[in-house]
N, C-alpha and C. Protein backbone atom coordinates (compact mmCIF):
# COMPACT_ATOMS: atom_id res chain seq x y z
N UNK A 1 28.76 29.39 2.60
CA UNK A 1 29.27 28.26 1.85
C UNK A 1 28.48 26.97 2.17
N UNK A 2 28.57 27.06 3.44
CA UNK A 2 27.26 25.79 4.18
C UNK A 2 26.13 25.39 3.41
N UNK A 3 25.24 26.63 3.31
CA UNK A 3 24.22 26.96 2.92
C UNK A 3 24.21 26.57 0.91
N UNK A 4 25.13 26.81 0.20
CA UNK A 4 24.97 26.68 -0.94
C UNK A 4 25.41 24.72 -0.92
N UNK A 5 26.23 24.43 -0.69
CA UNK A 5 26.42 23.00 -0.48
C UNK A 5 24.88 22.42 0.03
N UNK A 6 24.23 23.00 1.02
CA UNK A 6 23.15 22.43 1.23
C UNK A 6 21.70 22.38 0.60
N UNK A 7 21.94 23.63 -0.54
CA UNK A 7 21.22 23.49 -1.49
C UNK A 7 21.28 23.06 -2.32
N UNK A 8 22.64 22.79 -2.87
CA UNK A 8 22.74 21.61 -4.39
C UNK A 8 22.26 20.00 -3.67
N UNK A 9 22.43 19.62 -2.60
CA UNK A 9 22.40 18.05 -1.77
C UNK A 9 20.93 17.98 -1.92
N UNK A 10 20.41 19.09 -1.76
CA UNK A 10 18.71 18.76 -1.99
C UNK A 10 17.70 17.95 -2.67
N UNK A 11 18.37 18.89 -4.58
CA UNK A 11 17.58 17.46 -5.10
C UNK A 11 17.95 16.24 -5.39
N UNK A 12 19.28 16.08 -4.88
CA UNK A 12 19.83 14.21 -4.79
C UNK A 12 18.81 13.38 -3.50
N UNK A 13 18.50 14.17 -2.12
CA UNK A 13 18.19 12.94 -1.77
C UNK A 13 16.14 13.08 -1.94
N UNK A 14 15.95 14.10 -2.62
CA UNK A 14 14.85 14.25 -3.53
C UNK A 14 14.35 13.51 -4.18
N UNK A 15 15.07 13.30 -5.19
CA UNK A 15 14.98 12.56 -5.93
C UNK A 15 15.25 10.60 -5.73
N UNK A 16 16.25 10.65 -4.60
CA UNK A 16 16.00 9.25 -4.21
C UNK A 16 15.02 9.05 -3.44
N UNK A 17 14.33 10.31 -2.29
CA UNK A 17 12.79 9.75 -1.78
C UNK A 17 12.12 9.15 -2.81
N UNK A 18 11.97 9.93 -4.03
CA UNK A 18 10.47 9.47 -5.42
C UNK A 18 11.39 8.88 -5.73
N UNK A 19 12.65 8.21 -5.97
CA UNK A 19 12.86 6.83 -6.61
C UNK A 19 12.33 5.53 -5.72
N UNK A 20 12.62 6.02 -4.75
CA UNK A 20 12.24 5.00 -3.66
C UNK A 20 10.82 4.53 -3.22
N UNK A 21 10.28 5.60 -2.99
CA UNK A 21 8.68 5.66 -2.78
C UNK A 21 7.98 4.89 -4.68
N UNK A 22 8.56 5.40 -5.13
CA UNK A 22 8.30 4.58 -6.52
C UNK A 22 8.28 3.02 -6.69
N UNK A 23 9.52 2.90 -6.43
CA UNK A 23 10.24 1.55 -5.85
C UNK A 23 8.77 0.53 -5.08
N UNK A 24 8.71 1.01 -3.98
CA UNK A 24 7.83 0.70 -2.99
C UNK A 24 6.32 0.47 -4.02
N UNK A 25 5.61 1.21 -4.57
CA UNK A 25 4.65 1.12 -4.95
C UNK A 25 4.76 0.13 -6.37
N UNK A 26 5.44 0.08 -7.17
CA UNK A 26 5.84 -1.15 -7.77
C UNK A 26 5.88 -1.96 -7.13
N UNK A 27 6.46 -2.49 -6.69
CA UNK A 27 6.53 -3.51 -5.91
C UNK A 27 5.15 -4.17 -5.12
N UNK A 28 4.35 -3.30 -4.94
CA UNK A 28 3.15 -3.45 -4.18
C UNK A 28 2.20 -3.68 -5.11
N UNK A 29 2.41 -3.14 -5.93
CA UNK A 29 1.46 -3.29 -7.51
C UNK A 29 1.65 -4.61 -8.26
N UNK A 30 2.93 -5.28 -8.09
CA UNK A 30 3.28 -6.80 -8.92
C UNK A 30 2.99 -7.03 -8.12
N UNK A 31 2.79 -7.40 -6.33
CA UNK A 31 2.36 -8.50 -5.99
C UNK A 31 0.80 -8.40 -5.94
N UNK A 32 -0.19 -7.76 -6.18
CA UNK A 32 -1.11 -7.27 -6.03
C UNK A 32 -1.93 -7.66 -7.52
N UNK A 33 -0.92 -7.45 -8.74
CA UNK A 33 -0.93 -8.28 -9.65
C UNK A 33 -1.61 -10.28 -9.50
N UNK A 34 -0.11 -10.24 -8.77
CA UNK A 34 0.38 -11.71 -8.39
C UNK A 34 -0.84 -12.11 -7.95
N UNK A 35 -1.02 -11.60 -7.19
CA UNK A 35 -2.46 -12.36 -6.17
C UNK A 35 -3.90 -12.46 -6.97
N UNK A 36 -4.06 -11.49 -7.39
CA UNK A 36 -5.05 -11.57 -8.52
C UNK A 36 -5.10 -12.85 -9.54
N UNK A 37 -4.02 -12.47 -10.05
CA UNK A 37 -3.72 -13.64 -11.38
C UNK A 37 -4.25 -15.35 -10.14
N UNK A 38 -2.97 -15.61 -9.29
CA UNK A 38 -3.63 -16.94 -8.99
C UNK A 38 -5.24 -17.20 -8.38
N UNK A 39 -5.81 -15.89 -7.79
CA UNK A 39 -7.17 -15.90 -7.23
C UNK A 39 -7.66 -15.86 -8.54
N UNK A 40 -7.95 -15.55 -8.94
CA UNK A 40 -8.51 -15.95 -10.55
C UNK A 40 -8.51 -16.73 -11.30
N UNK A 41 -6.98 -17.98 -10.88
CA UNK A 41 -7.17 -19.06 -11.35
C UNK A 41 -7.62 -20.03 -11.04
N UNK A 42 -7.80 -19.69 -9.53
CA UNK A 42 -8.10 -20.66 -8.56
C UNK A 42 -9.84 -20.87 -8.80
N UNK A 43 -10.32 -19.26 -9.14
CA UNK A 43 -12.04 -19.18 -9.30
C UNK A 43 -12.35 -20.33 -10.36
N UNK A 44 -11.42 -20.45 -11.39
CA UNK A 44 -11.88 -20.49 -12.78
C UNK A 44 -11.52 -22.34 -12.56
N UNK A 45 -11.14 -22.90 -11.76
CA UNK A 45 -10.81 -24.29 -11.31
C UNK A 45 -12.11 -24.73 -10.45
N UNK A 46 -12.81 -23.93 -9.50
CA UNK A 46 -13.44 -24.26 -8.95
C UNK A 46 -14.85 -24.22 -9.40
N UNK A 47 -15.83 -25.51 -8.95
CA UNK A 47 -17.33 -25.44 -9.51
C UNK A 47 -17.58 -23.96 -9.39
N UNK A 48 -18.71 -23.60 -10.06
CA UNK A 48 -19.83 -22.47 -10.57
C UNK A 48 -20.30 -22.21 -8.98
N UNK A 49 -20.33 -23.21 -8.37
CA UNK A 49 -21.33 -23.14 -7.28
C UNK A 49 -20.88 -22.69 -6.01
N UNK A 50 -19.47 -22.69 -6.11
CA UNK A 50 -18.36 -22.61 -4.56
C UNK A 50 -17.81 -21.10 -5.19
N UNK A 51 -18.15 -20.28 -6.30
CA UNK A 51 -17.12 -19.21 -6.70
C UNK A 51 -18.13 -17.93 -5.93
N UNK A 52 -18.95 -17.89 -5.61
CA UNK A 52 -19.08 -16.67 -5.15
C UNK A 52 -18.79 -16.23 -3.36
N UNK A 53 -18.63 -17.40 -3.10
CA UNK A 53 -18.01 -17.98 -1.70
C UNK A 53 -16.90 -16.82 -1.66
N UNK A 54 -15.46 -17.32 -2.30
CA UNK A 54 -14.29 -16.67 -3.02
C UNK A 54 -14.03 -15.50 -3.03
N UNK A 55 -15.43 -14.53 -3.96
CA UNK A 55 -15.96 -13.45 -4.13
C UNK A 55 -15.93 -12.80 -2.91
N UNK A 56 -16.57 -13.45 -1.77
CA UNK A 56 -16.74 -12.62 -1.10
C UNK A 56 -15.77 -12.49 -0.04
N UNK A 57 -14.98 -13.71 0.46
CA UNK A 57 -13.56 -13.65 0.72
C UNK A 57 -12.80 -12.69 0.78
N UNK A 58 -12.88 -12.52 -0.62
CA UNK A 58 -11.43 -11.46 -1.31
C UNK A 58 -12.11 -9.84 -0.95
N UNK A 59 -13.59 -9.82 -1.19
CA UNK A 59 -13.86 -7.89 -1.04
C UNK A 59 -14.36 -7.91 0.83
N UNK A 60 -14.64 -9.01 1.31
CA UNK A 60 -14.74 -9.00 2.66
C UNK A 60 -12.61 -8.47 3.64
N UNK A 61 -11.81 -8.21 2.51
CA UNK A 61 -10.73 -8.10 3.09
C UNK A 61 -10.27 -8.86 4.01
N UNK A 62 -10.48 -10.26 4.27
CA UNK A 62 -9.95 -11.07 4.85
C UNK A 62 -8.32 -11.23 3.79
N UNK A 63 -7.71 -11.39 5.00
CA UNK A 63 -5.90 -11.69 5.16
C UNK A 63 -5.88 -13.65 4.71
N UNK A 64 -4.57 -13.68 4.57
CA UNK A 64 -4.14 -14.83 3.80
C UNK A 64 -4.45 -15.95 5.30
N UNK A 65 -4.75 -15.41 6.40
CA UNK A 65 -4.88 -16.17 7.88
C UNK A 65 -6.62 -16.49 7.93
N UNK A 66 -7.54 -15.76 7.54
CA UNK A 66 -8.84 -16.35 6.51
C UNK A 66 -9.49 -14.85 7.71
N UNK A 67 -8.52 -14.18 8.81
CA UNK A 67 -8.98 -12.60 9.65
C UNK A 67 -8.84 -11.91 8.97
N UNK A 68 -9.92 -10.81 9.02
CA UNK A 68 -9.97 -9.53 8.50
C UNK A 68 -8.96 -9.02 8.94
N UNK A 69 -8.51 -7.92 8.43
CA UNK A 69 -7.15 -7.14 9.05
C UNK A 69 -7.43 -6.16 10.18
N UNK A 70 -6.88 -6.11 11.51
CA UNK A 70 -6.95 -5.49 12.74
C UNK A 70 -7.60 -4.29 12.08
N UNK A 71 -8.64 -3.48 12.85
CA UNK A 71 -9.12 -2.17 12.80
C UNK A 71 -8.10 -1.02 14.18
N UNK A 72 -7.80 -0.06 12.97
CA UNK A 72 -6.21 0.90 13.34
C UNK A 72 -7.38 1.92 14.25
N UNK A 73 -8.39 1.92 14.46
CA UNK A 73 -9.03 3.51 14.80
C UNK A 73 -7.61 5.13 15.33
N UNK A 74 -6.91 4.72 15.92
CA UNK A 74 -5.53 6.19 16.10
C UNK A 74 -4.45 5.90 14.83
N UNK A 75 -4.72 5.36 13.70
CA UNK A 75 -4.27 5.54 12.63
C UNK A 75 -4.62 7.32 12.18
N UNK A 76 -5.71 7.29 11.63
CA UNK A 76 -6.36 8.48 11.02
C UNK A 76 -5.89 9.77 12.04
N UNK A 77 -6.47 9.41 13.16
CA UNK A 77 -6.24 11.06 14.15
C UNK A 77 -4.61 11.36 13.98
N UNK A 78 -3.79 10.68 14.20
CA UNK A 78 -2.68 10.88 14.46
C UNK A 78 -1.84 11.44 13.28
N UNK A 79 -1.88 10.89 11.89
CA UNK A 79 -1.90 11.31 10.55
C UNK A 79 -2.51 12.83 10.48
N UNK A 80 -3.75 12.94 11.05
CA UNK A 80 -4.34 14.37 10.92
C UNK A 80 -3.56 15.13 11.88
N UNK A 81 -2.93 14.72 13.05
CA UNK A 81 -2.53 16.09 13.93
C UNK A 81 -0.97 16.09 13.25
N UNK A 82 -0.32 14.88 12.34
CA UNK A 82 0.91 15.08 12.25
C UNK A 82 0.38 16.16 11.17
N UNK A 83 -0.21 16.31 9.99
CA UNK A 83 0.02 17.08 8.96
C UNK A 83 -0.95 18.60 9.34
N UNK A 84 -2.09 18.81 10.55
CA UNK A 84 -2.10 19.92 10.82
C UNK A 84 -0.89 20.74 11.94
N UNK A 85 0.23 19.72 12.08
CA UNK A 85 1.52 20.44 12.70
C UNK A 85 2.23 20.85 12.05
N UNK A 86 2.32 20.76 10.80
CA UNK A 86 3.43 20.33 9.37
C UNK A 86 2.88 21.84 8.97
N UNK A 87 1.12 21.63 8.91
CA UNK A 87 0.64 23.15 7.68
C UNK A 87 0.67 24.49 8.54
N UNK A 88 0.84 23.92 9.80
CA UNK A 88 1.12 25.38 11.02
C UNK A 88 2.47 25.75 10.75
N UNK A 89 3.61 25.11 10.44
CA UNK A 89 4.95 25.56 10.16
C UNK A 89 5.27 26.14 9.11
């Protein structure tokens, strides 16, 4: 009986992970929007001569603090041993 109750509960909170994870990436996408739109307005205000400055700002990944964002190096390994533990199960 356990067991069938625990299979109908499945795709409810299923389906709220991908509502959620959805959620999340919207959200990341309008502000990502957002930032664009005013960096673009800001280019189009400023002389010809100061815009590639800007340019390089924005693909140099410098943060709104004018630092590049910390380098993660045990980001990646750790991601790799979580999901070669995951494909061993």
């Amino acid at each position: 009986m356990a067991h069938i109750i625990q299979l109908a509960i499945v795709p409810v909170f299923t389906l709220a992970g991908i509502g959620a994870l959805l959620n999340l990436m919207a959200n990341r996408l309008a502000r990502v929007v957002d930032r664009w739109g005013r960096w673009s307005a800001s280019c189009r205000a400023r002389p010809a001569r100061t815009r590639p400055s800007a340019a390089r700002r924005l693909t140099n990944g410098a943060t709104r603090t004018g630092r590049p964002p910390p380098y993660r190096p045990h980001v990646l390994p750790a991601l790799r041993s979580l999901l070669d533990t995951a494909a061993r199960k």
